[in-house]
C-alpha atoms as a PDB file:
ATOM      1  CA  UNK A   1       0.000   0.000   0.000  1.00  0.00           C
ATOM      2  CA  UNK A   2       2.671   2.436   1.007  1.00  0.00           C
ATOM      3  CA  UNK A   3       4.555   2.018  -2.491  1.00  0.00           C
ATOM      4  CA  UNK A   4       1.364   3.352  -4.193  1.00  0.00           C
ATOM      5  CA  UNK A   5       1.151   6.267  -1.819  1.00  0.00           C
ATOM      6  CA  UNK A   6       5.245   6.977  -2.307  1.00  0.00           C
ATOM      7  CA  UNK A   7       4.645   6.606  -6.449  1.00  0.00           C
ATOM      8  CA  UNK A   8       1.582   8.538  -6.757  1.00  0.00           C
ATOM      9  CA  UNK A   9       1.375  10.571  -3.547  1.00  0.00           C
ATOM     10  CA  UNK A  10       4.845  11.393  -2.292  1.00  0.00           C
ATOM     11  CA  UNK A  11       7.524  10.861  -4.359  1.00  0.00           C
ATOM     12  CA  UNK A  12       6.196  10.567  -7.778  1.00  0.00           C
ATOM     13  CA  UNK A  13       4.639  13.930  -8.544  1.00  0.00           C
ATOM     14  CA  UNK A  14       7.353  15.591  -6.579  1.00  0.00           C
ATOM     15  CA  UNK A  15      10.314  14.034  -8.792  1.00  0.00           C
ATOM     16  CA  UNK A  16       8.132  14.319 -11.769  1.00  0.00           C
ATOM     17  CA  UNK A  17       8.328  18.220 -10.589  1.00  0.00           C
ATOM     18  CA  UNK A  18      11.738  18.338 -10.262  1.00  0.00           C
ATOM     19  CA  UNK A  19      13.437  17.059 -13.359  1.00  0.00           C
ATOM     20  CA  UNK A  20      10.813  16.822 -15.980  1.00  0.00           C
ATOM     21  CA  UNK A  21      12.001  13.383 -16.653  1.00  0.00           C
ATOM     22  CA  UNK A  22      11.422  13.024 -21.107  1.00  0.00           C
ATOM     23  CA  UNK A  23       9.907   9.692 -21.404  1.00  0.00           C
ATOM     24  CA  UNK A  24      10.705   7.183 -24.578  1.00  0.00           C
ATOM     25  CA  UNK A  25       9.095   4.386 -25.431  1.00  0.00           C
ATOM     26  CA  UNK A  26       7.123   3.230 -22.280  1.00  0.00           C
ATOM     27  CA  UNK A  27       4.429   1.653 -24.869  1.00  0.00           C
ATOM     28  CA  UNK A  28       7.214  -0.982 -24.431  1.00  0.00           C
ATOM     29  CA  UNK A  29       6.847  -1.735 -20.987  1.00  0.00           C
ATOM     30  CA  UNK A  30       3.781  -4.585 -20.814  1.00  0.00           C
ATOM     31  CA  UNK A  31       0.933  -3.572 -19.631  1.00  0.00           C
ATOM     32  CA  UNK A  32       0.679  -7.152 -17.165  1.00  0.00           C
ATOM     33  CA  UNK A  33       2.366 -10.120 -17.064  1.00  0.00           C
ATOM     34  CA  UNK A  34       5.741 -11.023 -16.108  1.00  0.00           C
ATOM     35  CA  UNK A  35       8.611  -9.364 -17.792  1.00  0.00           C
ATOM     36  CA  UNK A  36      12.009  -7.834 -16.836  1.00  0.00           C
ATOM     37  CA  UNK A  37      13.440  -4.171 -16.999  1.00  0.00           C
ATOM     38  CA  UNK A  38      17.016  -4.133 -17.751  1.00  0.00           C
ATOM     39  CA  UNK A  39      18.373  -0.530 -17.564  1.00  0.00           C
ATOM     40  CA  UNK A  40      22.102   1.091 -16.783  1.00  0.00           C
ATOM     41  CA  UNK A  41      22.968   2.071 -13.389  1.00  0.00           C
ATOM     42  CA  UNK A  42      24.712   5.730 -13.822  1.00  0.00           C
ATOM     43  CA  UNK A  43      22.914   7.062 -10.624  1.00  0.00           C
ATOM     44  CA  UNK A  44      21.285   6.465  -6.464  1.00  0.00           C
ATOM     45  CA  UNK A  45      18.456   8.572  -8.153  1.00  0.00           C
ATOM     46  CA  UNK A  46      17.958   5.835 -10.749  1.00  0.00           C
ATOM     47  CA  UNK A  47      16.510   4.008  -8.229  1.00  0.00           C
ATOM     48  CA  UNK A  48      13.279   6.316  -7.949  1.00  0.00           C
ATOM     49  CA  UNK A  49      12.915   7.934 -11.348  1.00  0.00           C
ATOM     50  CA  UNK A  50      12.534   4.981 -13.295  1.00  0.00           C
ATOM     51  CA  UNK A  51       9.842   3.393 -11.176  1.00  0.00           C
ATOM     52  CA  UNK A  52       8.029   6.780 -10.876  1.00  0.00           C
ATOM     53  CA  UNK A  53       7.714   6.570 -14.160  1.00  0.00           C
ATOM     54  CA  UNK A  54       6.602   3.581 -14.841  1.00  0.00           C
ATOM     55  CA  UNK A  55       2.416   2.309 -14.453  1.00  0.00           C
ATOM     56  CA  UNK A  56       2.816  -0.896 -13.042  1.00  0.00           C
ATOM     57  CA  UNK A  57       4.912  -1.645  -9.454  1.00  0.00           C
ATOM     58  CA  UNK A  58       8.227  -2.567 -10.451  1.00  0.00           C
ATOM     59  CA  UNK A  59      10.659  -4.613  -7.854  1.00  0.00           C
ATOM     60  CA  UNK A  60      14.369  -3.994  -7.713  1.00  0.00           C
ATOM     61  CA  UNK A  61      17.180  -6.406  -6.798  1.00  0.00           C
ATOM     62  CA  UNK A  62      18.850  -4.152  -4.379  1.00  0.00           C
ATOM     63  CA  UNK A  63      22.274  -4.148  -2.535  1.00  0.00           C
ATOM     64  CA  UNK A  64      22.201  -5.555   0.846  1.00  0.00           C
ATOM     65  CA  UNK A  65      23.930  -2.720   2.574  1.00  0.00           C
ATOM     66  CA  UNK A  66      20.841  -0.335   1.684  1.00  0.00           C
ATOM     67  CA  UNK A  67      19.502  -2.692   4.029  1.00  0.00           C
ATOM     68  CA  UNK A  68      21.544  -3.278   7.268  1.00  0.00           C
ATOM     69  CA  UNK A  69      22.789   0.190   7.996  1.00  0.00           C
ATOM     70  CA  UNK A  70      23.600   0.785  11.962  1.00  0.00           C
ATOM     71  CA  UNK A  71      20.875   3.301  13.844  1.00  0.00           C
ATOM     72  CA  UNK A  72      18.119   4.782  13.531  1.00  0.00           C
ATOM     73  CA  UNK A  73      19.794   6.556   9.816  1.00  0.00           C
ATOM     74  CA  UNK A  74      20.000   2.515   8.799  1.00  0.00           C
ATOM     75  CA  UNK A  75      16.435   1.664  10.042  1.00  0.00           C
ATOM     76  CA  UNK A  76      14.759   4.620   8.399  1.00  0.00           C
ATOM     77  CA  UNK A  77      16.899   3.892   5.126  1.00  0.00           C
ATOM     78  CA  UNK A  78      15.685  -0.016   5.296  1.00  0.00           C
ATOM     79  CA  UNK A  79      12.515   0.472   5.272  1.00  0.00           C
ATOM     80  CA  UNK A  80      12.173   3.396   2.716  1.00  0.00           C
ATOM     81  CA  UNK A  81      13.950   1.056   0.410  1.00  0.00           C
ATOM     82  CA  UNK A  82      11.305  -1.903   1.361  1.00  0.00           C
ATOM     83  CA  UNK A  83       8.521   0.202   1.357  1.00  0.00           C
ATOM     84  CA  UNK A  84       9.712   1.254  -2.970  1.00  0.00           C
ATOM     85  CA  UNK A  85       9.623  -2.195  -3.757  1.00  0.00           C
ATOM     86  CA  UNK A  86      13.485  -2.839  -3.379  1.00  0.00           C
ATOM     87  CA  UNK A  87      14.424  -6.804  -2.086  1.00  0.00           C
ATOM     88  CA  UNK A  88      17.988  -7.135  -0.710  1.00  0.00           C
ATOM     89  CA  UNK A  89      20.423  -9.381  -2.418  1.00  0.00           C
ATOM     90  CA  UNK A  90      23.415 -10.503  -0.582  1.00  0.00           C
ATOM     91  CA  UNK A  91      26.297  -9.700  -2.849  1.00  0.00           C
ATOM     92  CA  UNK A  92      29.352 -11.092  -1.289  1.00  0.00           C
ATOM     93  CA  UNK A  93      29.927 -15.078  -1.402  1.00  0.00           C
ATOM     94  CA  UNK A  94      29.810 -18.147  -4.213  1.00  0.00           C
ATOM     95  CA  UNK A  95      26.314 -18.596  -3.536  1.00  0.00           C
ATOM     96  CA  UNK A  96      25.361 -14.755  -4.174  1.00  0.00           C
ATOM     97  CA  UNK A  97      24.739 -14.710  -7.560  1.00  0.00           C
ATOM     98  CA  UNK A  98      22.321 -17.575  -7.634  1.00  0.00           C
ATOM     99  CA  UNK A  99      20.162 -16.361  -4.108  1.00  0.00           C
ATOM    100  CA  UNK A 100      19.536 -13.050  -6.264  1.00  0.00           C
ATOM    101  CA  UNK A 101      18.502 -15.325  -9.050  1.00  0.00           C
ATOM    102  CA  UNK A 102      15.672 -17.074  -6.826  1.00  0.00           C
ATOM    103  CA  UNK A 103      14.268 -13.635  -5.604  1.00  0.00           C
ATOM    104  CA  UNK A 104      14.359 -12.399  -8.825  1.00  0.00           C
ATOM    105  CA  UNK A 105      12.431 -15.922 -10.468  1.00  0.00           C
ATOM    106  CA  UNK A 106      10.525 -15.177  -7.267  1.00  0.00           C
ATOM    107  CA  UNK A 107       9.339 -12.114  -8.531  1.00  0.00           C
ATOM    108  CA  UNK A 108       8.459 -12.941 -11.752  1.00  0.00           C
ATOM    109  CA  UNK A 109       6.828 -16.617 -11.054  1.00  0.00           C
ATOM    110  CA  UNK A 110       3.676 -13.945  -9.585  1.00  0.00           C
ATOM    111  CA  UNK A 111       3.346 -12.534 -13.242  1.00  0.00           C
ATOM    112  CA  UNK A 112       5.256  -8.809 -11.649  1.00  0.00           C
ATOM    113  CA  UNK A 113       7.865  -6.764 -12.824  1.00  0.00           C
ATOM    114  CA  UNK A 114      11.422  -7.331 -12.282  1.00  0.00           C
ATOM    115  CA  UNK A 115      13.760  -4.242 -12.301  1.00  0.00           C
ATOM    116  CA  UNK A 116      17.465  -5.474 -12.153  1.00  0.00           C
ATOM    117  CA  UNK A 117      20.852  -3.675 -13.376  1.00  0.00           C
ATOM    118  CA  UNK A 118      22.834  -6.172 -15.258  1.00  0.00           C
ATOM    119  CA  UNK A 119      26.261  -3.904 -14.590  1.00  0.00           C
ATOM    120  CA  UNK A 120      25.749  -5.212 -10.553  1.00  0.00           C
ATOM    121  CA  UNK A 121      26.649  -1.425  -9.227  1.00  0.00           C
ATOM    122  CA  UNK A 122      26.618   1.661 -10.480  1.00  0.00           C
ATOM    123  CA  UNK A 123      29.055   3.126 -12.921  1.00  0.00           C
ATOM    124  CA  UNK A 124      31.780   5.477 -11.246  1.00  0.00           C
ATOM    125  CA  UNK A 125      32.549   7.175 -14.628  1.00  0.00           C
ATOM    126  CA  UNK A 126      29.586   6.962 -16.618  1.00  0.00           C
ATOM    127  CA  UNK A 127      30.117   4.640 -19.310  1.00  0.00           C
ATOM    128  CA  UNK A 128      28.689   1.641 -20.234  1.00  0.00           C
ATOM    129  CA  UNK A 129      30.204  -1.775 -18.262  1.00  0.00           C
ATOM    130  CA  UNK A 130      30.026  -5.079 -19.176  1.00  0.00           C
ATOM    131  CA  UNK A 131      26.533  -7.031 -17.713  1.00  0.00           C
ATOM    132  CA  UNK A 132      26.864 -10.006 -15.380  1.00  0.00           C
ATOM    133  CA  UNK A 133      24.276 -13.108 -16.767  1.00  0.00           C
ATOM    134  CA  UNK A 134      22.446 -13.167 -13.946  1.00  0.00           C
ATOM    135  CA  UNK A 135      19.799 -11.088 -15.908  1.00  0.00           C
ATOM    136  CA  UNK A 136      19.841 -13.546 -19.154  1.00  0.00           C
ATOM    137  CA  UNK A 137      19.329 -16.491 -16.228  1.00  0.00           C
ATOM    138  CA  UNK A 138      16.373 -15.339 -15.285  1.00  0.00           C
ATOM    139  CA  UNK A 139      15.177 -14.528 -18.122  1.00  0.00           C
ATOM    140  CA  UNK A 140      15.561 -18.258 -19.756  1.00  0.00           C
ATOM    141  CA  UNK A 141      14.640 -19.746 -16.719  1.00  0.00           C
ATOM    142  CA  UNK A 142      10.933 -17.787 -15.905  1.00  0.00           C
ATOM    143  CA  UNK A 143      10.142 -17.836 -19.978  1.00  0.00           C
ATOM    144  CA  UNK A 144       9.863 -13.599 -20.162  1.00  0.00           C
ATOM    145  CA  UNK A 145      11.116 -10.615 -22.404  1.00  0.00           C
ATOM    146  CA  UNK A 146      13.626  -8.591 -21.393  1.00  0.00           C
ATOM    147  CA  UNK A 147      12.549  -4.412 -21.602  1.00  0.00           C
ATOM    148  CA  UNK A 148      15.910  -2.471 -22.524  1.00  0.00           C
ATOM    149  CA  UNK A 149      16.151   0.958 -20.308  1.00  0.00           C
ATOM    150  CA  UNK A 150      18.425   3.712 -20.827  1.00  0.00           C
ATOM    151  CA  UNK A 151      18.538   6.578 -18.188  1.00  0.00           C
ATOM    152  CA  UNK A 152      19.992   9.460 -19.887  1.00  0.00           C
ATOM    153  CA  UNK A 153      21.551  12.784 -17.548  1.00  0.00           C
ATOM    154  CA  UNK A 154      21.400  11.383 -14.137  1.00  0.00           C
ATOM    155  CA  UNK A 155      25.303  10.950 -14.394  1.00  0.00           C
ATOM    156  CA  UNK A 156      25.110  14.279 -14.150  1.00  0.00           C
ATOM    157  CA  UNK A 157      22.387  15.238 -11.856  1.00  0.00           C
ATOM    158  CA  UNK A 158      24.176  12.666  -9.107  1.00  0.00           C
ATOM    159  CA  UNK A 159      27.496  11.242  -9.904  1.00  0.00           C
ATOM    160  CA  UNK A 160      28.970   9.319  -6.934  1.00  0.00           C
ATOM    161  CA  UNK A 161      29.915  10.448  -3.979  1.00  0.00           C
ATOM    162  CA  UNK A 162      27.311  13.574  -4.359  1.00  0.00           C
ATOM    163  CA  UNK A 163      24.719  13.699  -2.008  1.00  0.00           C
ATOM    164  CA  UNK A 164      22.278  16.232  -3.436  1.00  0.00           C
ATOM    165  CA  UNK A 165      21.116  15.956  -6.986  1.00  0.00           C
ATOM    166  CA  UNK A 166      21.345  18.420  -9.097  1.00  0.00           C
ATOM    167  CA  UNK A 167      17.781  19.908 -10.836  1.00  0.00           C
ATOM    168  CA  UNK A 168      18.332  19.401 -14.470  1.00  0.00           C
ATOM    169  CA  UNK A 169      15.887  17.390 -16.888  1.00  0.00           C
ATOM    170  CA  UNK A 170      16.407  13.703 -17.611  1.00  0.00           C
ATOM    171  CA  UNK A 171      15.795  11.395 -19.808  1.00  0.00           C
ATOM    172  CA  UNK A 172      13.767   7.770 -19.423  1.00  0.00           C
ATOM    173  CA  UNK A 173      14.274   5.647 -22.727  1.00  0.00           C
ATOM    174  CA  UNK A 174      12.856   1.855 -22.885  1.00  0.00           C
ATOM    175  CA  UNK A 175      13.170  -0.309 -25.574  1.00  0.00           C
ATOM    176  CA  UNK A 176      11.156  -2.959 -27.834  1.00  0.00           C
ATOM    177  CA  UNK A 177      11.063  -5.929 -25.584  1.00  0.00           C
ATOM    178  CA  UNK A 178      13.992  -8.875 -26.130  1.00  0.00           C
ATOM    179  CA  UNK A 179      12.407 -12.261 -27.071  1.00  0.00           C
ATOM    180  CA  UNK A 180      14.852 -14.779 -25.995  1.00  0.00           C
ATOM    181  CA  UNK A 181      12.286 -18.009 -26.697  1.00  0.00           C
ATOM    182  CA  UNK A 182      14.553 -19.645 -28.846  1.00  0.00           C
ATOM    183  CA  UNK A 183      17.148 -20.036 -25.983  1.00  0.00           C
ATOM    184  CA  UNK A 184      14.411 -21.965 -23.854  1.00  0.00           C
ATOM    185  CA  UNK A 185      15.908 -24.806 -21.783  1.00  0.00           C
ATOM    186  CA  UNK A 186      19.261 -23.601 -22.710  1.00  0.00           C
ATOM    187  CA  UNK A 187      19.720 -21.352 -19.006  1.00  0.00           C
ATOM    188  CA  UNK A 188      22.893 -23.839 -17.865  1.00  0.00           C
ATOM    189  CA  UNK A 189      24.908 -23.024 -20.847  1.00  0.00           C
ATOM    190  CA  UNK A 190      27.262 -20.440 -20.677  1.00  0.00           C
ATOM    191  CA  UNK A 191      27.609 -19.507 -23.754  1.00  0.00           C
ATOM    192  CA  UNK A 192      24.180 -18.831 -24.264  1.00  0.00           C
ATOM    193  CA  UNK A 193      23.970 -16.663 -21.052  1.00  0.00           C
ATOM    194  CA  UNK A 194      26.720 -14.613 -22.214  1.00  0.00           C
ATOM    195  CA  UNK A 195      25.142 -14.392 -25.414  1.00  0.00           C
ATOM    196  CA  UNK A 196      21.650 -12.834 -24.263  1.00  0.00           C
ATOM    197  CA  UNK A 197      23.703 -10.826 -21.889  1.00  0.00           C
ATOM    198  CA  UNK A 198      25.530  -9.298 -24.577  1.00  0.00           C
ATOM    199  CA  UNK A 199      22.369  -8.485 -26.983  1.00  0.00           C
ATOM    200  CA  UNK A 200      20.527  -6.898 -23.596  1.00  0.00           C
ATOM    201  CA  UNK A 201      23.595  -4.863 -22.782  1.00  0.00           C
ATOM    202  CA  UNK A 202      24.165  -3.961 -26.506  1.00  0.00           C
ATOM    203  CA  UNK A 203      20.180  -2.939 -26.441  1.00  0.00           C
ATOM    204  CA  UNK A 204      20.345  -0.335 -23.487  1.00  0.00           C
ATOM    205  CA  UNK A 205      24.020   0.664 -24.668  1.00  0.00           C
ATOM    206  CA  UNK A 206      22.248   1.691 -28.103  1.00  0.00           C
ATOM    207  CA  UNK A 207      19.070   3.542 -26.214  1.00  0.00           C
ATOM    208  CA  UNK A 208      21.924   5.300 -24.024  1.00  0.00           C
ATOM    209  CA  UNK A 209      24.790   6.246 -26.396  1.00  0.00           C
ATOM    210  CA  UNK A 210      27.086   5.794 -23.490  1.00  0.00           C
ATOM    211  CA  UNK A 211      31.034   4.723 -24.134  1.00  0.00           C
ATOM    212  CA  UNK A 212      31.389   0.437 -23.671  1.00  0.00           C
ATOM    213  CA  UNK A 213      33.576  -1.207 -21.494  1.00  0.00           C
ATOM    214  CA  UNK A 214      34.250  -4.953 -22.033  1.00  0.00           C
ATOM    215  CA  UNK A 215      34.713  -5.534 -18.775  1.00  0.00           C
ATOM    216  CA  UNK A 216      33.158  -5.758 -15.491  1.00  0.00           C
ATOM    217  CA  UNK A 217      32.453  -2.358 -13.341  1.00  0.00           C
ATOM    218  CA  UNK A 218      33.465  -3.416  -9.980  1.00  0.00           C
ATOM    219  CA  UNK A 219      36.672  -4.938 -11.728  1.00  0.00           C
ATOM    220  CA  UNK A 220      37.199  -1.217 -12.918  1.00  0.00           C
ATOM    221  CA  UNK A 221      36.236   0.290  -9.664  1.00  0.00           C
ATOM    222  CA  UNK A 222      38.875  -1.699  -7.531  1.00  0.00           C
ATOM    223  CA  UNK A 223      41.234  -0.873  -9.708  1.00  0.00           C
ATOM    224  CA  UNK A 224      40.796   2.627  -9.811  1.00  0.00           C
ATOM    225  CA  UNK A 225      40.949   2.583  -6.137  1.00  0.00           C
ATOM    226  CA  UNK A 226      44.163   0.873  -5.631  1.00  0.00           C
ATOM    227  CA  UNK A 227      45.592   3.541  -8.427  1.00  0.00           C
ATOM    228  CA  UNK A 228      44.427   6.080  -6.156  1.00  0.00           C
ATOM    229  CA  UNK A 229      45.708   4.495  -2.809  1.00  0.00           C
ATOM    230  CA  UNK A 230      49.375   4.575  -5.112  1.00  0.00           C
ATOM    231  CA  UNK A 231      48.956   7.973  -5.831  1.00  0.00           C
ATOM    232  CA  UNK A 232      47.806   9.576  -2.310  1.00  0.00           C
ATOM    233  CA  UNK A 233      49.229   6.931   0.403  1.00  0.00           C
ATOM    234  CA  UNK A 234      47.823   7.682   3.522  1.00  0.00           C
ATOM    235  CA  UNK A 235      50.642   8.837   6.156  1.00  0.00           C
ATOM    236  CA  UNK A 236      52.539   6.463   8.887  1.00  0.00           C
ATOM    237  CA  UNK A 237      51.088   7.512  11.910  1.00  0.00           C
END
């Protein structure tokens, strides 16, 4: 109930307000049924445009840490992200990648939307990163199309590290929906997840006209970090 009142009520018309979001193609976004929404990751406000936009409640596979944050800050933050339709996924361990897999089939086996970000976090210089196949998995395994989403300027509005967004319009692009029915039964090969994983990645990357990276983004993000540490040790104390 309260994820109608934050949409429609709360936080809906007020970020509708704000950045005037320019909305493409959400004809392509089923009207019921099961399906997922694959989009790029470029932003924390990502999280609530794109549902705001969108008619039907959409779920999100969500970091854990959104989640378990110490206080009354962490509590408060926990259940805002419940209360948007957000279900934490455990991201550290083997058996990660498959437990976000079962909430996600989870999801989808009760006909609802499934929003996931195939990049796994967000992207710390605004390009395009490689997708992880959890995304194509599901997608073979439940039987539904895959929506392409692009968001467009909220790089800009809220790179990392910045708390406050910036006003400035956005765009919301979806794509024709990705039939991947003549991959069924095929979900355990690998070569066929990386396959669909490349086509939905190469789908959002042409809605978004962002620079690709052929690798992963958390890959890219330690690495930049340990440049960093290199470059600006902290001092012996």
């Amino acid at each position: 109930m309260f994820y109608y009142v934050l949409k429609y009520v709360l936080l809906g018309p007020l970020l509708r307000l704000l950045f005037r979001p320019k909305i493409e193609g959400l004809d392509h976004v089923p009207d019921d049924g099961a399906a997922i929404v694959a989009g790029n990751h470029l932003s924390f406000s990502d999280h609530f445009l794109m549902p705001a936009i969108i008619k039907r409640r959409i779920t999100f596979l969500a970091k854990a840490e959104y989640f378990t944050g110490p206080g009354l800050k962490g509590r408060l933050t926990a259940a805002f992200f419940r209360s948007a339709g957000q279900i934490p996924v455990d991201r550290s361990g083997k058996d990660a990648g498959r437990a976000a897999i079962r909430e996600g089939l989870g999801v989808l086996s009760k006909g609802e939307l499934l929003g996931i970000y195939p990049e796994g976090t967000r992207s710390h210089d605004g390009r395009l990163y490689k997708g992880k196949v959890g995304v194509a998995a599901m997608a073979l395994e439940a039987q539904v199309p895959v929506v392409p989403c692009a968001m467009v300027g909220t790089f800009e509005i809220q790179p990392p590290g910045q708390v406050v967004p910036r006003i400035k319009r956005v765009t919301i692009r979806f794509g024709e929906p990705l039939d991947f029915s003549r991959y069924a039964g095929m979900e355990n090969e690998k070569a066929v997840l990386r396959a669909v994983t490349d086509e939905i990645m190469y789908a959002i990357l042409g809605l978004s006209g962002q620079e690709y990276v052929d690798r992963y983004a958390a890959e890219a993000k330690a690495e930049q970090a340990q440049e960093r540490a290199k470059k600006f040790p902290r001092k012996l104390r």
